[in-house]
C-alpha atoms as a PDB file:
ATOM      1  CA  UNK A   1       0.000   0.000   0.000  1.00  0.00           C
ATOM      2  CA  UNK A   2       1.409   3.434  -0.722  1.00  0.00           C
ATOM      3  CA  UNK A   3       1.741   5.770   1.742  1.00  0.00           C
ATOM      4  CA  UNK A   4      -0.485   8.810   1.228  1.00  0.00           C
ATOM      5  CA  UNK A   5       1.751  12.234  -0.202  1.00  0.00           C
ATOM      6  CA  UNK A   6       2.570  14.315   2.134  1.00  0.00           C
ATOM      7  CA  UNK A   7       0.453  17.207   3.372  1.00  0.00           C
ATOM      8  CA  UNK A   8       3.627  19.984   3.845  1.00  0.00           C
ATOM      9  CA  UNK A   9       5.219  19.050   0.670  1.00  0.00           C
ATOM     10  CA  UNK A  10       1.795  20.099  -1.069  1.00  0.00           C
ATOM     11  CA  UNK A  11       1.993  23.714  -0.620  1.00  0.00           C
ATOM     12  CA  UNK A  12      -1.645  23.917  -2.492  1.00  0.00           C
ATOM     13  CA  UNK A  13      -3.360  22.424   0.379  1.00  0.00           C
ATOM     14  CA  UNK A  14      -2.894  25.085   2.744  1.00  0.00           C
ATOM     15  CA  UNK A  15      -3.786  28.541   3.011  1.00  0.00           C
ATOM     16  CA  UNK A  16      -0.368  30.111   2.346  1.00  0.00           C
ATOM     17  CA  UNK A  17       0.421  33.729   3.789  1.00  0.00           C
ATOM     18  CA  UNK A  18       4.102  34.108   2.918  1.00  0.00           C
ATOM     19  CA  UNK A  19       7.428  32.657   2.035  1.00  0.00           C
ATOM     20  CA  UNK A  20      11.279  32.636   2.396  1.00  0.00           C
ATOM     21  CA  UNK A  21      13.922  30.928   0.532  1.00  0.00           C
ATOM     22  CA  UNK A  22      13.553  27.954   2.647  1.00  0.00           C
ATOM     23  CA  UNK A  23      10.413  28.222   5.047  1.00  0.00           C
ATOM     24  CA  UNK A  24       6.779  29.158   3.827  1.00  0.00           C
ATOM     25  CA  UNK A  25       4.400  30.079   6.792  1.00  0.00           C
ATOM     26  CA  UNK A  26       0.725  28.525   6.250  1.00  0.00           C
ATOM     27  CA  UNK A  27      -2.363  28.785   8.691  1.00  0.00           C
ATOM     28  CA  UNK A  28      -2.877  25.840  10.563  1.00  0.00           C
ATOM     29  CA  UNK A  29      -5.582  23.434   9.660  1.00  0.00           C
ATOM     30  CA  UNK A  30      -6.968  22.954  13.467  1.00  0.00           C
ATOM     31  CA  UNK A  31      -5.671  26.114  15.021  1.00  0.00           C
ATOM     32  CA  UNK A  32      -5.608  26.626  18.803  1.00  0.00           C
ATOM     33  CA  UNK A  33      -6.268  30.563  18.557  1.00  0.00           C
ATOM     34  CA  UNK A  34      -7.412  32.595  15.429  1.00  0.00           C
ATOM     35  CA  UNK A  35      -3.984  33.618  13.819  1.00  0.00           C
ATOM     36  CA  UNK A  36      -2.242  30.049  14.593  1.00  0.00           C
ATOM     37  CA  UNK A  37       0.429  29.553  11.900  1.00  0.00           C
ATOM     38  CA  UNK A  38       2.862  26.994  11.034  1.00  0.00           C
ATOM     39  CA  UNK A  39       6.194  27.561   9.835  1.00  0.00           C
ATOM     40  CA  UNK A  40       7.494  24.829   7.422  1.00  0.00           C
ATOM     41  CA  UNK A  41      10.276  24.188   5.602  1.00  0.00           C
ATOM     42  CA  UNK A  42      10.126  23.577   1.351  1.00  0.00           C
ATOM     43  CA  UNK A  43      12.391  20.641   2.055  1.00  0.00           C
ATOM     44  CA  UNK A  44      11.246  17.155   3.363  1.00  0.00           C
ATOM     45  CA  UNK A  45      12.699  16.722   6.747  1.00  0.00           C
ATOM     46  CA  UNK A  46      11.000  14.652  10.066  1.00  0.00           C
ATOM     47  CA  UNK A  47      13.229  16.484  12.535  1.00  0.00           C
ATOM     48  CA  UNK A  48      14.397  19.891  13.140  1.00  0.00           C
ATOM     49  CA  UNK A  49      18.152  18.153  13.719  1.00  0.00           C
ATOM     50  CA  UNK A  50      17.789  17.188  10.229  1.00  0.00           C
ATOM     51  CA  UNK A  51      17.555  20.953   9.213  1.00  0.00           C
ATOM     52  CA  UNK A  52      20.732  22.353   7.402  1.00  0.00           C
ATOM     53  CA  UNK A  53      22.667  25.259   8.681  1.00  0.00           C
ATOM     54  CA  UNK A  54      20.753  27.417   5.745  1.00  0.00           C
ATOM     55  CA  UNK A  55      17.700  26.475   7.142  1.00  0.00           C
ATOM     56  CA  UNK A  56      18.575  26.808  10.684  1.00  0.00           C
ATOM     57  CA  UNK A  57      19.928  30.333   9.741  1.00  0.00           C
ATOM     58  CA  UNK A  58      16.762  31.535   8.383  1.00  0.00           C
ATOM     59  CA  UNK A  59      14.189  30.016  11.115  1.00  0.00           C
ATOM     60  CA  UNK A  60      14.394  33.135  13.197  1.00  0.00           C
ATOM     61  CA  UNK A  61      13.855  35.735  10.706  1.00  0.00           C
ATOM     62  CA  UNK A  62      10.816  33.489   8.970  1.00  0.00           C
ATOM     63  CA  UNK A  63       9.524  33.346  12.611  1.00  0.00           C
ATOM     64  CA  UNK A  64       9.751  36.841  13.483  1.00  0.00           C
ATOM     65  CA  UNK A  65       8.516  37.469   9.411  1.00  0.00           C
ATOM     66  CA  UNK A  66       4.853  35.342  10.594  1.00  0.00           C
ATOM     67  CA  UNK A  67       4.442  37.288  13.774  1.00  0.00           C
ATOM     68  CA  UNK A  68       4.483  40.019  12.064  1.00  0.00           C
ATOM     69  CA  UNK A  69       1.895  38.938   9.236  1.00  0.00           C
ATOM     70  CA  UNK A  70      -0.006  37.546  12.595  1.00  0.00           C
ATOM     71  CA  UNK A  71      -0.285  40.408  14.393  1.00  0.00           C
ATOM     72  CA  UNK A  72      -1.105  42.415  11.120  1.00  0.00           C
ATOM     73  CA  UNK A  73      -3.854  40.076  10.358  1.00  0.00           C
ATOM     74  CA  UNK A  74      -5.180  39.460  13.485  1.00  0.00           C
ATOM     75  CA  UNK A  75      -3.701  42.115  16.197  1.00  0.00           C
ATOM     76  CA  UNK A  76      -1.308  42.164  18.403  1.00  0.00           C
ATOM     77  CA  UNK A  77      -1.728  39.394  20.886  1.00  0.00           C
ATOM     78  CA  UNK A  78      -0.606  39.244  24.748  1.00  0.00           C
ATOM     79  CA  UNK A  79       2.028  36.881  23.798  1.00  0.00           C
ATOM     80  CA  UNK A  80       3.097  33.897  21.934  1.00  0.00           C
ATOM     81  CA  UNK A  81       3.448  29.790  21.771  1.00  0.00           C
ATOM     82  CA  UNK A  82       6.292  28.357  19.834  1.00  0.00           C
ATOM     83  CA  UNK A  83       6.747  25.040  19.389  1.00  0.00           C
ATOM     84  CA  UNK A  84       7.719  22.189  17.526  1.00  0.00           C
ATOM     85  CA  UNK A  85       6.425  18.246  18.244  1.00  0.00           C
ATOM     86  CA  UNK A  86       9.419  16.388  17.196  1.00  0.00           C
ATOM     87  CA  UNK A  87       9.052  12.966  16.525  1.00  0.00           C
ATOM     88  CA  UNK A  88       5.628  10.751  17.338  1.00  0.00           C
ATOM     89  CA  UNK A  89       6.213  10.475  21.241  1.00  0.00           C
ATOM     90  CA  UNK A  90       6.485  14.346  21.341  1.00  0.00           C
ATOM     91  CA  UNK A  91       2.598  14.289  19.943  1.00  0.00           C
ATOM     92  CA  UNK A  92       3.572  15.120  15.763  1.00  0.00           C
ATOM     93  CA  UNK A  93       0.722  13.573  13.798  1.00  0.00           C
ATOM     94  CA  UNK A  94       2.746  14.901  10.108  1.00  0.00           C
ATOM     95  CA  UNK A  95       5.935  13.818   9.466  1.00  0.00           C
ATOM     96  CA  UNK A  96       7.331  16.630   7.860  1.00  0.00           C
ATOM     97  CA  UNK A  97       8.767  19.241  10.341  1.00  0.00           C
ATOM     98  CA  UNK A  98       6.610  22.684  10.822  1.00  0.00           C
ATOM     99  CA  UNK A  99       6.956  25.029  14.006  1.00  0.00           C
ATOM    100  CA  UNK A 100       4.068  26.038  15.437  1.00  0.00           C
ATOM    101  CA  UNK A 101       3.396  29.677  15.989  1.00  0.00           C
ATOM    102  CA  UNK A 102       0.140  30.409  18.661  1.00  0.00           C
ATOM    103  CA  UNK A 103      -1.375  33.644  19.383  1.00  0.00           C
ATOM    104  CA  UNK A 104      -1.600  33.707  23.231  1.00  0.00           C
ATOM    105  CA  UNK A 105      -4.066  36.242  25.393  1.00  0.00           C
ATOM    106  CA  UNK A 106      -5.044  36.221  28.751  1.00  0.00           C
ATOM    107  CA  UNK A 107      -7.902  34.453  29.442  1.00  0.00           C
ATOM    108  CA  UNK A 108      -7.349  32.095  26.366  1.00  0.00           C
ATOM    109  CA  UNK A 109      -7.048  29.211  28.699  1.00  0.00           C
ATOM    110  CA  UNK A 110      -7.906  29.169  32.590  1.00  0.00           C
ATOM    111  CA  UNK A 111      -4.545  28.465  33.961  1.00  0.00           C
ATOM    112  CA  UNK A 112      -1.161  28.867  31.435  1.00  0.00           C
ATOM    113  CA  UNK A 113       1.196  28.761  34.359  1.00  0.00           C
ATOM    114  CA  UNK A 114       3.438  26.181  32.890  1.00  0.00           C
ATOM    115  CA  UNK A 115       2.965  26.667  29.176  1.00  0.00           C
ATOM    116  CA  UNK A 116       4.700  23.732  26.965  1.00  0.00           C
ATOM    117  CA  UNK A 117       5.403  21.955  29.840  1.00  0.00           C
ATOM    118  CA  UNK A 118       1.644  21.291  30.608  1.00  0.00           C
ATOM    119  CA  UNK A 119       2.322  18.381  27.575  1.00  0.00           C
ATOM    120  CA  UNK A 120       4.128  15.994  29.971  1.00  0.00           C
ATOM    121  CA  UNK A 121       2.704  14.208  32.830  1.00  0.00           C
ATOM    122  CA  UNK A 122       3.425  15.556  36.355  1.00  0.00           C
ATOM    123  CA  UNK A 123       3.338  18.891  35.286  1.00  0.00           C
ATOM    124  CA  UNK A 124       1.217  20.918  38.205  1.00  0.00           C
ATOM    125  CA  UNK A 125       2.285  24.799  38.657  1.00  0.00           C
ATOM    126  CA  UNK A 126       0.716  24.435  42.084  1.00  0.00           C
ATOM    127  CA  UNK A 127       4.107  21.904  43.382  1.00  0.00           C
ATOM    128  CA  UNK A 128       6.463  24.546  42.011  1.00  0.00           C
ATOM    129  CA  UNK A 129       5.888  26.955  45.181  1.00  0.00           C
ATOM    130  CA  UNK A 130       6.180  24.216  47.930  1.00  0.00           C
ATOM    131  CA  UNK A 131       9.521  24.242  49.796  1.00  0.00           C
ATOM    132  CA  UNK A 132      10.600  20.974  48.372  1.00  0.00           C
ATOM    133  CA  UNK A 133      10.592  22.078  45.031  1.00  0.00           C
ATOM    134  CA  UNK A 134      12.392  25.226  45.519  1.00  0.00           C
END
């Protein structure tokens, strides 16, 4: 059986909203918060270790470039998510390596205290002000 093509490598099946040399920046398909973006490079690559040093170079500028098309688009938000789900166990569900770039604002979820590290068990904000944990 073949395996199906690969969604990222298909720039025509997302909503595009700009483009480097090596990255192009597409709205995500499920986002978390209006203005949630992905950042993904033109080459095939599972992991971000398997990113040249061209592409590595460029990552922050293409990052900073989609905040600013964000924040254009869809205002400034209170802050931002950035994060990348490398490899099954870390929760990617597409094999082809894309950052994700979230629109944060207060409120937006009842507790953030912890951010990425609410994706791991044993994660409670609470234990991080008792003595033991000091």
């Amino acid at each position: 059986m073949a395996e199906p093509p690969c969604l990222f490598c298909d720039r025509t099946a997302s909503v595009v909203i700009g483009e480097t040399r090596y990255w192009y920046i597409r709205l995500d398909g499920y986002p978390a918060n209006p203005g949630h973006v992905e950042v993904v490079p033109f080459r095939h690559v599972d992991s971000f270790f398997d990113l040249n040093g061209s592409e590595t170079a460029e990552l922050y500028g293409v990052l900073t470039y989609a905040r600013n098309l964000v924040a254009d688009k869809f205002g400034e938000p209170d802050g931002w998510t950035i994060g990348i789900n490398d490899g099954r166990a870390a929760g990617r569900s597409i094999d082809h390596l894309h950052v994700h770039l979230i629109p944060r604002h207060h409120g937006d979820v009842d507790d953030p205290r912890g951010g990425i590290r609410q994706c791991a068990p044993n994660c409670t904000p609470d234990a991080w002000t008792e003595p033991d944990h000091a």
